[in-house]
Protein backbone atom coordinates (compact mmCIF):
# COMPACT_ATOMS: atom_id res chain seq x y z
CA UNK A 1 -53.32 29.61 -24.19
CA UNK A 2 -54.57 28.73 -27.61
CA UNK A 3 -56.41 31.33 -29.23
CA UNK A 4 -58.55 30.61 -32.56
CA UNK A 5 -59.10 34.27 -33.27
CA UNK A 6 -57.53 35.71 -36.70
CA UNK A 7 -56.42 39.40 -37.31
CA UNK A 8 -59.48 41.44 -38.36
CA UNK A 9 -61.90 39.46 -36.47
CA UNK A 10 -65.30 41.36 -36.33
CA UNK A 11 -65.61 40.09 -33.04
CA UNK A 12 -62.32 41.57 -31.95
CA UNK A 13 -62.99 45.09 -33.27
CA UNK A 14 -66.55 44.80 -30.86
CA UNK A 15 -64.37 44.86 -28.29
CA UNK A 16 -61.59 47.39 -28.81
CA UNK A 17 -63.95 50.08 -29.23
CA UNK A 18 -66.24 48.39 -25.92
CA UNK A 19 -64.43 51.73 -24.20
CA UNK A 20 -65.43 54.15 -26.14
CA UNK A 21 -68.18 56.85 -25.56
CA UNK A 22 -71.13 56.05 -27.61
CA UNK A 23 -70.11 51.77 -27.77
CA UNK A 24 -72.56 48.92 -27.03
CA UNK A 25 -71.40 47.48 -23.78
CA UNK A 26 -73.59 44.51 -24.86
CA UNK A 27 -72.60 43.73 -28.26
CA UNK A 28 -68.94 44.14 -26.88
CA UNK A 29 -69.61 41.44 -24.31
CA UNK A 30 -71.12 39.18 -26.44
CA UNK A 31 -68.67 39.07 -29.04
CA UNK A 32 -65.96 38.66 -26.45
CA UNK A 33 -68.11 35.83 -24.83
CA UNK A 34 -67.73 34.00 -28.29
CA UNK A 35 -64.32 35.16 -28.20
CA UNK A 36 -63.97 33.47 -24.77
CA UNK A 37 -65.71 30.23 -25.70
CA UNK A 38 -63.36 29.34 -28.23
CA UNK A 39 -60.35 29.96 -26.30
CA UNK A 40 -58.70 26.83 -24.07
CA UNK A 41 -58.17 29.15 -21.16
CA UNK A 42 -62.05 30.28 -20.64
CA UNK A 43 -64.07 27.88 -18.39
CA UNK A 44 -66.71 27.38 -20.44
CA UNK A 45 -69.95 27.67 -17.76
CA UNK A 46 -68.97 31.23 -17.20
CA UNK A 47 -67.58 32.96 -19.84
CA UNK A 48 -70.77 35.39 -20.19
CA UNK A 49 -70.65 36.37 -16.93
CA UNK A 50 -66.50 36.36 -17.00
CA UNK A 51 -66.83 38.92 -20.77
CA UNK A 52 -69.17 41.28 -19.04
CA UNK A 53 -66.67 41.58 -16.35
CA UNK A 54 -63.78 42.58 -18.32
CA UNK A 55 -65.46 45.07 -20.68
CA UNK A 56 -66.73 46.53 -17.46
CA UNK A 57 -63.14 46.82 -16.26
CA UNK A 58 -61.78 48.00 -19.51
CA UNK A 59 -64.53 50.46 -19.76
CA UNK A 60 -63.81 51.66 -16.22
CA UNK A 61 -60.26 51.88 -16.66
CA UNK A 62 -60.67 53.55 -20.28
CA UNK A 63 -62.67 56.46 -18.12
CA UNK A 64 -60.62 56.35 -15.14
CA UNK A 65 -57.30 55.51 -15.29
CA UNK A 66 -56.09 55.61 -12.12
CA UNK A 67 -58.19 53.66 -10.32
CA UNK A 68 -56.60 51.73 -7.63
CA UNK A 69 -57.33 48.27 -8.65
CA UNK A 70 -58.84 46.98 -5.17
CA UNK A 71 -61.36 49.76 -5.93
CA UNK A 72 -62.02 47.95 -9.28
CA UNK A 73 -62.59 44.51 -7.42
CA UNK A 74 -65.16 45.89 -4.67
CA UNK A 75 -67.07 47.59 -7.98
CA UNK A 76 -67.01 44.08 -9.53
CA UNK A 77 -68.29 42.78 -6.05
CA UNK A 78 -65.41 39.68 -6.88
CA UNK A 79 -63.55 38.36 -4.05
CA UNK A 80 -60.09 38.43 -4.37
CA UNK A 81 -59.73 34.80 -6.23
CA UNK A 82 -62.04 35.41 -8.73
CA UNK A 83 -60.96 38.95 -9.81
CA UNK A 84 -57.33 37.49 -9.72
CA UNK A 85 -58.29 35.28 -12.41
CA UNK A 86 -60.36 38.11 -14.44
CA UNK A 87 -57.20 39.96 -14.27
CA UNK A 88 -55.31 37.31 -15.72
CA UNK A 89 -57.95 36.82 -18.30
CA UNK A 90 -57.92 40.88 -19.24
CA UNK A 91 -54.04 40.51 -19.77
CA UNK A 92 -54.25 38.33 -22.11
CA UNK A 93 -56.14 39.83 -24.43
CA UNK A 94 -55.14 42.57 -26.30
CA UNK A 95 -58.60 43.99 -27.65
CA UNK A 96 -59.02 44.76 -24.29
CA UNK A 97 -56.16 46.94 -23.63
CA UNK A 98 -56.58 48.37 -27.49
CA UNK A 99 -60.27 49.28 -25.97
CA UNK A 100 -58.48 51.31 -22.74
CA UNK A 101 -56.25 53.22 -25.02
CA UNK A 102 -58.98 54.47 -27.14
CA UNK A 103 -61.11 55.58 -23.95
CA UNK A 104 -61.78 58.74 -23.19
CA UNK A 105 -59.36 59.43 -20.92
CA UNK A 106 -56.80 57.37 -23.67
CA UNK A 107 -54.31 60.41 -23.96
CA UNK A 108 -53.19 59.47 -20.27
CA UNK A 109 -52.47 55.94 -21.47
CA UNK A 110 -50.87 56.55 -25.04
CA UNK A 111 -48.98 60.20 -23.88
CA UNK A 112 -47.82 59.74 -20.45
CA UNK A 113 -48.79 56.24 -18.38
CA UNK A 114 -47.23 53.73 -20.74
CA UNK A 115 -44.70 55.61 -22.39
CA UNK A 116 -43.07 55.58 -19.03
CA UNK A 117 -43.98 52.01 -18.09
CA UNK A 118 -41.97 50.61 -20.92
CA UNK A 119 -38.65 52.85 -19.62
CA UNK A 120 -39.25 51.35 -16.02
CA UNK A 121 -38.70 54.37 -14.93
CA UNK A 122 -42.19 54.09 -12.41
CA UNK A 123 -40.59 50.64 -10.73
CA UNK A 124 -37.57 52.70 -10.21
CA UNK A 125 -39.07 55.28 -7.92
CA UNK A 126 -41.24 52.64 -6.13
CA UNK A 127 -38.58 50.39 -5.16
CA UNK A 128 -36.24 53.40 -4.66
CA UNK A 129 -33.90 52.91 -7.39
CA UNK A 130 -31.60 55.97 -7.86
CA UNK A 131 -31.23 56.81 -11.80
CA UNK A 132 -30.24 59.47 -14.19
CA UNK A 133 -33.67 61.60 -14.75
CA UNK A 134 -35.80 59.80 -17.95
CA UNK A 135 -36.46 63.27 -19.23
CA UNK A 136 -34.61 66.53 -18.53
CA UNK A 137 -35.88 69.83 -18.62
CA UNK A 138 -32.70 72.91 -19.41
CA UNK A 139 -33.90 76.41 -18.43
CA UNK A 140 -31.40 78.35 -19.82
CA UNK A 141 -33.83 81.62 -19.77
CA UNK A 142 -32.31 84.57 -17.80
CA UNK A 143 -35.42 86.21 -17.82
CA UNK A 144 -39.16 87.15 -20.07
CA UNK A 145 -40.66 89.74 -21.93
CA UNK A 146 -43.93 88.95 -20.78
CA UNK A 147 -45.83 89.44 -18.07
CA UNK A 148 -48.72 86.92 -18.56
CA UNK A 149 -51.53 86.77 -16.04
CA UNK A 150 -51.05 83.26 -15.87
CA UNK A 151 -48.22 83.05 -15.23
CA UNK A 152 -46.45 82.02 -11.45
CA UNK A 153 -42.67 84.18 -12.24
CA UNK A 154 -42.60 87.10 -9.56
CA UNK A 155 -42.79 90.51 -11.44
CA UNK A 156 -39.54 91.91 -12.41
CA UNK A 157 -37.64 88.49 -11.43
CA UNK A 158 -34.71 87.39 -13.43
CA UNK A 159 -31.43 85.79 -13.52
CA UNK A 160 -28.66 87.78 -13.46
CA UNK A 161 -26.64 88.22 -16.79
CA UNK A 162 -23.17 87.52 -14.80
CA UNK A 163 -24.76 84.00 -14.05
CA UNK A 164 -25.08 82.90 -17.89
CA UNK A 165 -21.48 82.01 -18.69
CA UNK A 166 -21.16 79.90 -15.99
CA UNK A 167 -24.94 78.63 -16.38
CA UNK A 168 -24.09 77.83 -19.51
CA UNK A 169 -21.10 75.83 -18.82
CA UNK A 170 -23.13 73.50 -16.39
CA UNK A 171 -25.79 72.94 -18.74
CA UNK A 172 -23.31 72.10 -21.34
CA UNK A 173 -21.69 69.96 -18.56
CA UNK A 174 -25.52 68.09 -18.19
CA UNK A 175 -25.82 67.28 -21.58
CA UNK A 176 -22.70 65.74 -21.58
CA UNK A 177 -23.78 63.44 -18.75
CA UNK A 178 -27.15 62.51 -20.17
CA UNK A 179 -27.58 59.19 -21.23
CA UNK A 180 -28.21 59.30 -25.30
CA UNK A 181 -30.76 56.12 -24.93
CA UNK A 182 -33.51 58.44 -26.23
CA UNK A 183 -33.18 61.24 -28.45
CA UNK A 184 -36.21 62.95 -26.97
CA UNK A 185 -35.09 63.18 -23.32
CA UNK A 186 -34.47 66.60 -23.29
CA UNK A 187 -35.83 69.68 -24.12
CA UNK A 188 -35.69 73.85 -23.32
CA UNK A 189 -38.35 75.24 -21.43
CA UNK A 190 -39.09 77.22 -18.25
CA UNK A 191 -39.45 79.60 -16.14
CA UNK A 192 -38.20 82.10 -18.07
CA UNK A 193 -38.08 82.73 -22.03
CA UNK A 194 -35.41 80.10 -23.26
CA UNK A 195 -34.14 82.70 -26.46
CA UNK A 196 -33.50 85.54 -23.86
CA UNK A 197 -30.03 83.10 -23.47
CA UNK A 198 -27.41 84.29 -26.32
CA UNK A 199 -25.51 80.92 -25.52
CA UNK A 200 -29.37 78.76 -26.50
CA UNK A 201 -28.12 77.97 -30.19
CA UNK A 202 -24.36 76.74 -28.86
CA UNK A 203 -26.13 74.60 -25.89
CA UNK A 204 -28.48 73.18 -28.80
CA UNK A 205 -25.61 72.64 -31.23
CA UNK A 206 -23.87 70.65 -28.21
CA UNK A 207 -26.95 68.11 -27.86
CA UNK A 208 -27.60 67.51 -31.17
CA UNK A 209 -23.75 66.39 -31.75
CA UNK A 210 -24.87 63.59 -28.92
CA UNK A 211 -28.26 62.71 -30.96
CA UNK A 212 -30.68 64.81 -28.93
CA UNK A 213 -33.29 66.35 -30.91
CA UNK A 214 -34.64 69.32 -28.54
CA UNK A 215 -37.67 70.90 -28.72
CA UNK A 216 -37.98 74.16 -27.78
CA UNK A 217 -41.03 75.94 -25.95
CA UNK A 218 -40.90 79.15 -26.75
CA UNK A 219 -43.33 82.53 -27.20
CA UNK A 220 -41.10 82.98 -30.25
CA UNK A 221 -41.01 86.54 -29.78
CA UNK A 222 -37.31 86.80 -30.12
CA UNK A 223 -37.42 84.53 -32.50
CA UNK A 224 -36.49 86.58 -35.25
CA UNK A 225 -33.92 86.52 -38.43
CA UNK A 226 -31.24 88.03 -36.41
CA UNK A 227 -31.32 85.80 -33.50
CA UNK A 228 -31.32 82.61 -36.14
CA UNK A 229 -27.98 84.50 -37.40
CA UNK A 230 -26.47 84.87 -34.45
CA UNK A 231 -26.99 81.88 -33.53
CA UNK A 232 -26.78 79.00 -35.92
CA UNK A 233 -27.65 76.12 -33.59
CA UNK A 234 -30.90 76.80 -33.57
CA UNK A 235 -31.52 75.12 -36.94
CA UNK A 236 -30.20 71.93 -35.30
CA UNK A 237 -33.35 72.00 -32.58
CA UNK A 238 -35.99 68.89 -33.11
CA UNK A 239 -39.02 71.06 -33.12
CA UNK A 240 -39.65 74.53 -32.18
CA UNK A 241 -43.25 74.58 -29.85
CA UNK A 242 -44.26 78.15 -29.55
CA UNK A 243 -46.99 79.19 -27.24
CA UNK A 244 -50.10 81.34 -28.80
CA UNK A 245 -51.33 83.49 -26.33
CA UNK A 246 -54.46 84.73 -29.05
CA UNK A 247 -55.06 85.93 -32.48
CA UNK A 248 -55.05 89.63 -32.45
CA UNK A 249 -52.83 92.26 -30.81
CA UNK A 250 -55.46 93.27 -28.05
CA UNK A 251 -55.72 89.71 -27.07
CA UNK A 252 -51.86 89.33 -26.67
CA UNK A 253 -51.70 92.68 -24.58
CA UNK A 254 -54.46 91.33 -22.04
CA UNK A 255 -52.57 88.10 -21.80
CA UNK A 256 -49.49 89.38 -21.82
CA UNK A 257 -49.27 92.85 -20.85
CA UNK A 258 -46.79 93.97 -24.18
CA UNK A 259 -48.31 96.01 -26.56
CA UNK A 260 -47.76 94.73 -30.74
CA UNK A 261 -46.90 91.10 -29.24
CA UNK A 262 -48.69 88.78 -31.77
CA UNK A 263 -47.92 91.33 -34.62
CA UNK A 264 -44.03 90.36 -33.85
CA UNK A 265 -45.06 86.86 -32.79
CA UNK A 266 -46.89 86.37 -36.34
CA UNK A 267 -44.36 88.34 -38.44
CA UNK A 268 -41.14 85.80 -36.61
CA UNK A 269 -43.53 82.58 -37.42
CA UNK A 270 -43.68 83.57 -41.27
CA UNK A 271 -40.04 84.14 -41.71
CA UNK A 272 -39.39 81.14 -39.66
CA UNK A 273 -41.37 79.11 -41.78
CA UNK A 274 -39.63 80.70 -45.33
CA UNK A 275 -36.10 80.04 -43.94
CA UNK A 276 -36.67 76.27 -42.70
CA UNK A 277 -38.32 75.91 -46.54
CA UNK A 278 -35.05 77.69 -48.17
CA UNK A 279 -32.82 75.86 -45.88
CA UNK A 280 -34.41 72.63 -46.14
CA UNK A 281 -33.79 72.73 -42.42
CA UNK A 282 -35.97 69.43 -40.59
CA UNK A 283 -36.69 71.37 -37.68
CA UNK A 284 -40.12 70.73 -36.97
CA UNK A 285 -42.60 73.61 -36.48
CA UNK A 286 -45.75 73.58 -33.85
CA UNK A 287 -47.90 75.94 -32.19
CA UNK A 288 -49.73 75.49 -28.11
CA UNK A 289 -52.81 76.69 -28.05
CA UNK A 290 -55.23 77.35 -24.75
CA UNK A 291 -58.80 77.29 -24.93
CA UNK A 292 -59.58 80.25 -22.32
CA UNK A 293 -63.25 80.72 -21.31
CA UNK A 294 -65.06 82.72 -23.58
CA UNK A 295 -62.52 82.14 -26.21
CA UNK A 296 -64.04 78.65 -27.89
CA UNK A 297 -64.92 80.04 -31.43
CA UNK A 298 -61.41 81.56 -31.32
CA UNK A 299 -60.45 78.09 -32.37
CA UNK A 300 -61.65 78.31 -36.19
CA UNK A 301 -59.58 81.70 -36.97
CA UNK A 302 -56.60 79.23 -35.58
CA UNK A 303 -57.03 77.74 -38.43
CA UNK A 304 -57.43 80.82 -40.67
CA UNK A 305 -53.29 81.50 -39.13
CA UNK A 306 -52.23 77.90 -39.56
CA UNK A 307 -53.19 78.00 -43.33
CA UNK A 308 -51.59 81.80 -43.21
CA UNK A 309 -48.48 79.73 -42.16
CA UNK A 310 -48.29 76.84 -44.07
CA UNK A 311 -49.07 79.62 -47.08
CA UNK A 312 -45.94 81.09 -46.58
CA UNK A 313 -43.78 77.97 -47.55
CA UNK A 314 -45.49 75.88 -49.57
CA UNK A 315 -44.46 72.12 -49.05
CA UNK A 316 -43.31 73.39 -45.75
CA UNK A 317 -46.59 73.30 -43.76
CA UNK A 318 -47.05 73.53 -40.15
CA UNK A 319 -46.14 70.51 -38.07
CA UNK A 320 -48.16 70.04 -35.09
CA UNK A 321 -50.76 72.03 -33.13
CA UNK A 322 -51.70 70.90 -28.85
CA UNK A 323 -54.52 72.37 -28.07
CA UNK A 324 -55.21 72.87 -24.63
CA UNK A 325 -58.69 74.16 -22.25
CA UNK A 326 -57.56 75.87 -19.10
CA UNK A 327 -60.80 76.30 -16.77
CA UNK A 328 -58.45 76.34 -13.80
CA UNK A 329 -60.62 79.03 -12.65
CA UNK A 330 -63.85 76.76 -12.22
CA UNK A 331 -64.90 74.58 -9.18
CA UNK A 332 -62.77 71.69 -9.96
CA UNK A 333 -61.94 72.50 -13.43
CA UNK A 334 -65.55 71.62 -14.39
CA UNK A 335 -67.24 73.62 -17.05
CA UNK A 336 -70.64 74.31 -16.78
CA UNK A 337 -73.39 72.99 -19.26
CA UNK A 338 -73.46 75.56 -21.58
CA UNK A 339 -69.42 75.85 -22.03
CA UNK A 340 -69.46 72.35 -22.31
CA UNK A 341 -71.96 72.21 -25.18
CA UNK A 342 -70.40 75.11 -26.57
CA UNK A 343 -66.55 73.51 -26.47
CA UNK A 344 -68.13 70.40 -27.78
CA UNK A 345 -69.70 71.73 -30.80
CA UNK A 346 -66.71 73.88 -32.05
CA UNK A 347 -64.19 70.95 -31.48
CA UNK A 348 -66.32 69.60 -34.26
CA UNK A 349 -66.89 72.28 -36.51
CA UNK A 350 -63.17 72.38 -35.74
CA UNK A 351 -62.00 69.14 -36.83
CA UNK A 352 -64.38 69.28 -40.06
CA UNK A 353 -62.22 72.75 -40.95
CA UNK A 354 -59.05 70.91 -40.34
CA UNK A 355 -59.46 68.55 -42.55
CA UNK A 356 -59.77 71.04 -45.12
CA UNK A 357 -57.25 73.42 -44.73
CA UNK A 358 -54.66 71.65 -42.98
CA UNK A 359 -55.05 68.05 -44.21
CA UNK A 360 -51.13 67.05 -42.94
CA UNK A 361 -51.60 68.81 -38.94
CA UNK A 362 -51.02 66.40 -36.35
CA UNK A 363 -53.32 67.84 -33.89
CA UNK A 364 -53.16 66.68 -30.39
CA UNK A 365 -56.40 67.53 -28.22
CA UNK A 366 -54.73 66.40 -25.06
CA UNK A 367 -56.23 65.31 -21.81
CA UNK A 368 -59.68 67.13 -21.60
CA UNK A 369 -60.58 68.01 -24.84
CA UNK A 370 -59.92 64.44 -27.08
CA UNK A 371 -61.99 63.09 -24.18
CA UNK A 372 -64.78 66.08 -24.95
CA UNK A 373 -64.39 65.57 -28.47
CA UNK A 374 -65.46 61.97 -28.01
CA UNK A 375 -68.74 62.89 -26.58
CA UNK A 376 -67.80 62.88 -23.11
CA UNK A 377 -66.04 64.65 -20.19
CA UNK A 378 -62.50 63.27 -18.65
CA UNK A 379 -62.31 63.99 -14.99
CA UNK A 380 -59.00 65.64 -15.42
CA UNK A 381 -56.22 64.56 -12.53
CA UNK A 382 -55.96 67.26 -9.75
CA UNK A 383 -53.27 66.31 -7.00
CA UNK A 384 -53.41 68.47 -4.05
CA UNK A 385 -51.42 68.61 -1.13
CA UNK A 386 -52.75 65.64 0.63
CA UNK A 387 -52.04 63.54 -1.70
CA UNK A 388 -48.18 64.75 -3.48
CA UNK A 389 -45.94 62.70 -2.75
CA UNK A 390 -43.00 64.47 -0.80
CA UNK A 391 -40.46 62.09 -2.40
CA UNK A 392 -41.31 63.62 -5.69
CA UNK A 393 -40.13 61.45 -8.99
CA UNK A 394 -36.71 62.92 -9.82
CA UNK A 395 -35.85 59.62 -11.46
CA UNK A 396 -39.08 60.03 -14.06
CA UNK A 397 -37.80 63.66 -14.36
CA UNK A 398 -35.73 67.13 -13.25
CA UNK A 399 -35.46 70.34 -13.93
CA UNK A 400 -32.31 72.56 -14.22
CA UNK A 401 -32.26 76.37 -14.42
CA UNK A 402 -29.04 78.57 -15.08
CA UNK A 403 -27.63 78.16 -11.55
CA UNK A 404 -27.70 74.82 -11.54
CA UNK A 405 -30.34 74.37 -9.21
CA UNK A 406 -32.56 70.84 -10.19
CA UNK A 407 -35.96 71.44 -9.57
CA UNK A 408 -37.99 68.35 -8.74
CA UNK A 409 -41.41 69.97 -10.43
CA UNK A 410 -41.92 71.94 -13.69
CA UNK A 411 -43.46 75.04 -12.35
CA UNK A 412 -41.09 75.43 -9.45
CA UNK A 413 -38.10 76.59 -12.09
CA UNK A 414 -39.00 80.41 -11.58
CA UNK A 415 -36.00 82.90 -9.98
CA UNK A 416 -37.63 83.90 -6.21
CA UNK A 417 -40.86 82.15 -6.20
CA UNK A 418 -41.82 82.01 -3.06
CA UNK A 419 -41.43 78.37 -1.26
CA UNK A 420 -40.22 77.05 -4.47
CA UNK A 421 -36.58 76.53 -3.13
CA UNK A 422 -38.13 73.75 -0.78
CA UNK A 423 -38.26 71.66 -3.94
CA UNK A 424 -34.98 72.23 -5.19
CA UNK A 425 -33.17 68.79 -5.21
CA UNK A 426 -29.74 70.18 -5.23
CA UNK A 427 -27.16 71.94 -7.04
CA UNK A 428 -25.17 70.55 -9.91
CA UNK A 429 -21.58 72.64 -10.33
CA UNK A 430 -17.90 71.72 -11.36
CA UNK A 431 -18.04 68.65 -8.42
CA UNK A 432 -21.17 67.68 -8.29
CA UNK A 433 -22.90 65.92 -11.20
CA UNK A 434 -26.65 66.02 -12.27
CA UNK A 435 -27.05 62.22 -11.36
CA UNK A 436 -25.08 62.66 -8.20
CA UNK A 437 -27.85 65.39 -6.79
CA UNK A 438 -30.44 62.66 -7.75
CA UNK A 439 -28.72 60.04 -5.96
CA UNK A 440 -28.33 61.68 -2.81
CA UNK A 441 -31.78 63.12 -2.63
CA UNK A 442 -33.02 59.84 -3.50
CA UNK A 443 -30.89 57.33 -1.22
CA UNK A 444 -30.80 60.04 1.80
CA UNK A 445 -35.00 59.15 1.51
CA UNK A 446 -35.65 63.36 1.47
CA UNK A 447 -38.75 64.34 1.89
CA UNK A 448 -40.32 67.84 0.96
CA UNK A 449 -43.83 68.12 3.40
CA UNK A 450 -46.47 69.48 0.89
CA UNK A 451 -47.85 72.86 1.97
CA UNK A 452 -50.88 75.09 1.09
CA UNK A 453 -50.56 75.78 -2.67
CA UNK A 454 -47.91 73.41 -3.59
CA UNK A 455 -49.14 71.79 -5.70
CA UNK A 456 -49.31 74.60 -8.21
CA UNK A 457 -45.91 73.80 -8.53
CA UNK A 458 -46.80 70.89 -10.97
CA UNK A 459 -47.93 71.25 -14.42
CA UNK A 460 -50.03 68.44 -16.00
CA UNK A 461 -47.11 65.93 -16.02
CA UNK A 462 -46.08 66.02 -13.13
CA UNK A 463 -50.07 65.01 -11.48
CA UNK A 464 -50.10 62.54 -14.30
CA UNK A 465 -46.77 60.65 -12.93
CA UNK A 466 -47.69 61.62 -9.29
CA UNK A 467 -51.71 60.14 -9.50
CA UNK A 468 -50.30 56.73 -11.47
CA UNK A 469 -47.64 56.09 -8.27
CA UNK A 470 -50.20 57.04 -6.10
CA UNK A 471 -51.93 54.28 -7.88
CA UNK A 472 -49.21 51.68 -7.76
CA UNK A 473 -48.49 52.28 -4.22
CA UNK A 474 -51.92 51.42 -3.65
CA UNK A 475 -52.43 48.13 -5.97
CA UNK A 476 -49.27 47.33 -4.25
CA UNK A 477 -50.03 47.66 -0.55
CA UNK A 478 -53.77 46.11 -1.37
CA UNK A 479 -51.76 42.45 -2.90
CA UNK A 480 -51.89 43.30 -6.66
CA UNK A 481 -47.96 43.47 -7.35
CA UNK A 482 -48.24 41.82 -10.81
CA UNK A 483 -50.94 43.47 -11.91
CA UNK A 484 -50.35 47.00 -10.54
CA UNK A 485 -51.67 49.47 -12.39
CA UNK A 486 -54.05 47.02 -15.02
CA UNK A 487 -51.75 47.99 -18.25
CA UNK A 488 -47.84 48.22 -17.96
């Protein structure tokens, strides 16, 4: 293909932003049209019909990323030929793909889709290829403090303390086995609060010999001075992600039922930030946020407590900040007009005070809200039971709680939840390895039959991975093997 395009090409920027909300579809095609004339591979007599096609596809696939790409075709009303060749025409050029990345729904591309795409871990668990997990989640919480309303863990549920020595042992045993290809492949989470371990800083200490650089999601209310004593290891974590559950004491207790949480919460989160700035320490800091209903124009105090934070250790300031809108509550997720005009309008009033208190944040609106931000609404991914996939994706990623038990979804990972053992992969102990429990659930083809519910046993990963196989199976079956899935 010869191509007589040169880098900063007006034409060329027309088109990478032919995907975004807001964009002149028509200016977009015509500069690619010109684009298209000039280029050997174009046949000439078409090429404006041809350049509308593709920015329709890239804006459809910018909006909707996993559409199945036969779905695409019967859209285009193109018989199979002809939207063989547009395909082929759409891969090679890379405005085009730059203009699905910065669609609405781009966060799925640039956070999750291709990510895993260039790992290969996706091909693995289509063709059936057993494989060490890509990314590992460690439980190592025996239990919680809080009881948030949210929340799945059955009140009062919790590991039992004689279980952590040994726990701790297997863990130590995992992160042993796990391949050191990517420093980011693990990370401590649950279930239950990862700091309740006294072991955490030694299991931390362990991966970060091997390269790992953990983050750790935590409410941080144990993470105070003396538990950063006790246990040095800490300081050798990656990042430290704690969850904000609001920005005043009665909004902690309704969320999560323990009275002076965010006073604690807030006091641990100063010191931390003082004692990485004396130590020099390059643990990263970060807060998760959740937009609750109602609780919109919450977002500009967050602000008001990031520049609190990044106050308290100047050339120190706070890392990162994920903001997140949970209207799980809502017919399909959707908000209604007003909330949406509301959310919409303080995402902006929210990004003009960002820029003025916390210049350095890297903010990350996720899914929903970079998508509302942009001036539109992403149809956020909701897998239900009829369409999980009861081979689950062990080989994109596991689970592992104290016992040892390798749970194939994130929100399964909770001690006697009911019908969460059904998607417990197996048991790693002193003879069987991590990679051996994958191998034999995934070359004995096991199958877990979704039930009612189930799939509230994935978080937001695990429908991302689940609704791009979906997809793949799909192109697959429907005779688009090498272009499954548009981008790779």
């Amino acid at each position: 293909m010869t191509r007589m395009t040169v880098a900063g090409d007006p034409r060329t920027a027309e088109v990478s932003r032919c995907a975004t909300p807001g964009s002149d579809g028509g200016a977009a095609a015509a500069a690619l049209r010109s684009l298209l004339t000039v280029d050997d591979s174009a046949p000439r007599d078409v090429a404006g019909v041809t350049a509308e096609q593709l920015v329709a596809l890239a804006r459809r696939y910018g909006a909707s990323p996993f559409t199945p790409l036969e779905e695409a075709r019967r859209e285009l009303r193109l018989d199979v030929d002809a939207f063989r060749r547009l395909l082929e025409l759409f891969a090679g050029r890379p405005e085009l793909r730059a203009a699905v990345v910065r669609g609405p729904a781009g966060k799925y591309w640039s956070n999750t889709v291709l990510p895993l795409e260039r790992r290969g871990v996706l091909d693995a668990v289509l063709n059936g290829t057993p494989r060490h997990p890509h990314l590992l989640g460690l439980y190592p919480g025996p239990t919680c403090m809080f009881r948030c309303h949210f929340c799945v863990r059955v009140t009062g549920a919790r590991y039992p303390q004689t279980a952590l020595a040994d726990g701790n042992a297997t863990l130590a045993a995992v992160i042993d086995e796990m391949p050191d290809d990517d420093p980011h492949a693990l990370y401590l989470s649950g279930g239950l609060e990862p700091l309740t371990n006294p072991g955490l800083g030694g299991l931390v200490s362990r991966a970060a010999r091997r390269g790992f650089e953990l983050t750790l999601y935590t409410n941080s209310f144990a993470l105070t001075e003396k538990t950063l004593s006790a246990q040095s290891g800490l300081w050798e974590l990656g990042a430290v992600r704690t969850s904000l559950y609001g920005l005043s004491d009665e909004e902690y207790e309704r969320t999560t039922g323990k009275r002076q949480s965010y006073s604690r919460v807030r006091r641990n989160l100063l010191r931390f930030q003082q004692l990485r700035a004396e130590r020099e320490a390059p643990v990263r800091l970060g807060l998760n946020y959740i937009v609750l209903p109602g609780r919109a124009h919450r977002l500009l105090d967050l602000l008001d407590f990031v520049a609190e934070l990044d106050a308290a250790a100047p050339g120190r300031p706070l890392d990162f900040l994920n903001l997140r809108e949970d209207y799980s509550g809502r017919p399909d997720g959707a908000l209604t007009p007003a909330e949406r005009a509301e959310l919409q309008s303080v995402l902006l009033a929210f990004e003009e005070k960002a820029r003025q208190v916390a210049p350095r944040l890297r903010i990350d609106y996720g899914y929903a809200l970079h998508a509302l931000k942009s001036g539109t609404e992403a149809e956020l991914v909701r897998i239900r039971p009829d369409t999980m996939r009861p081979s689950a994706h062990p080989q994109v990623a596991a689970q592992i709680d104290v016992l040892g038990d390798v749970y194939l979804y994130r929100e399964a990972g909770f001690p006697g939840l009911p019908g969460a053992d059904r998607y417990i992969a197996g048991r790693v102990d002193a003879d069987t390895s991590l990679r051996t429990v994958v191998d034999r659930f995934v070359t004995g083809r096991v199958r877990v039959p979704p039930s009612a519910g189930d799939e509230y046993f994935m978080d937001g990963f695990d429908q991302v991975v689940t609704a791009r196989l979906n997809q793949l199976e799909a192109d697959i079956a429907a005779g688009w093997s090498d272009h499954r899935g548009l981008l790779r």
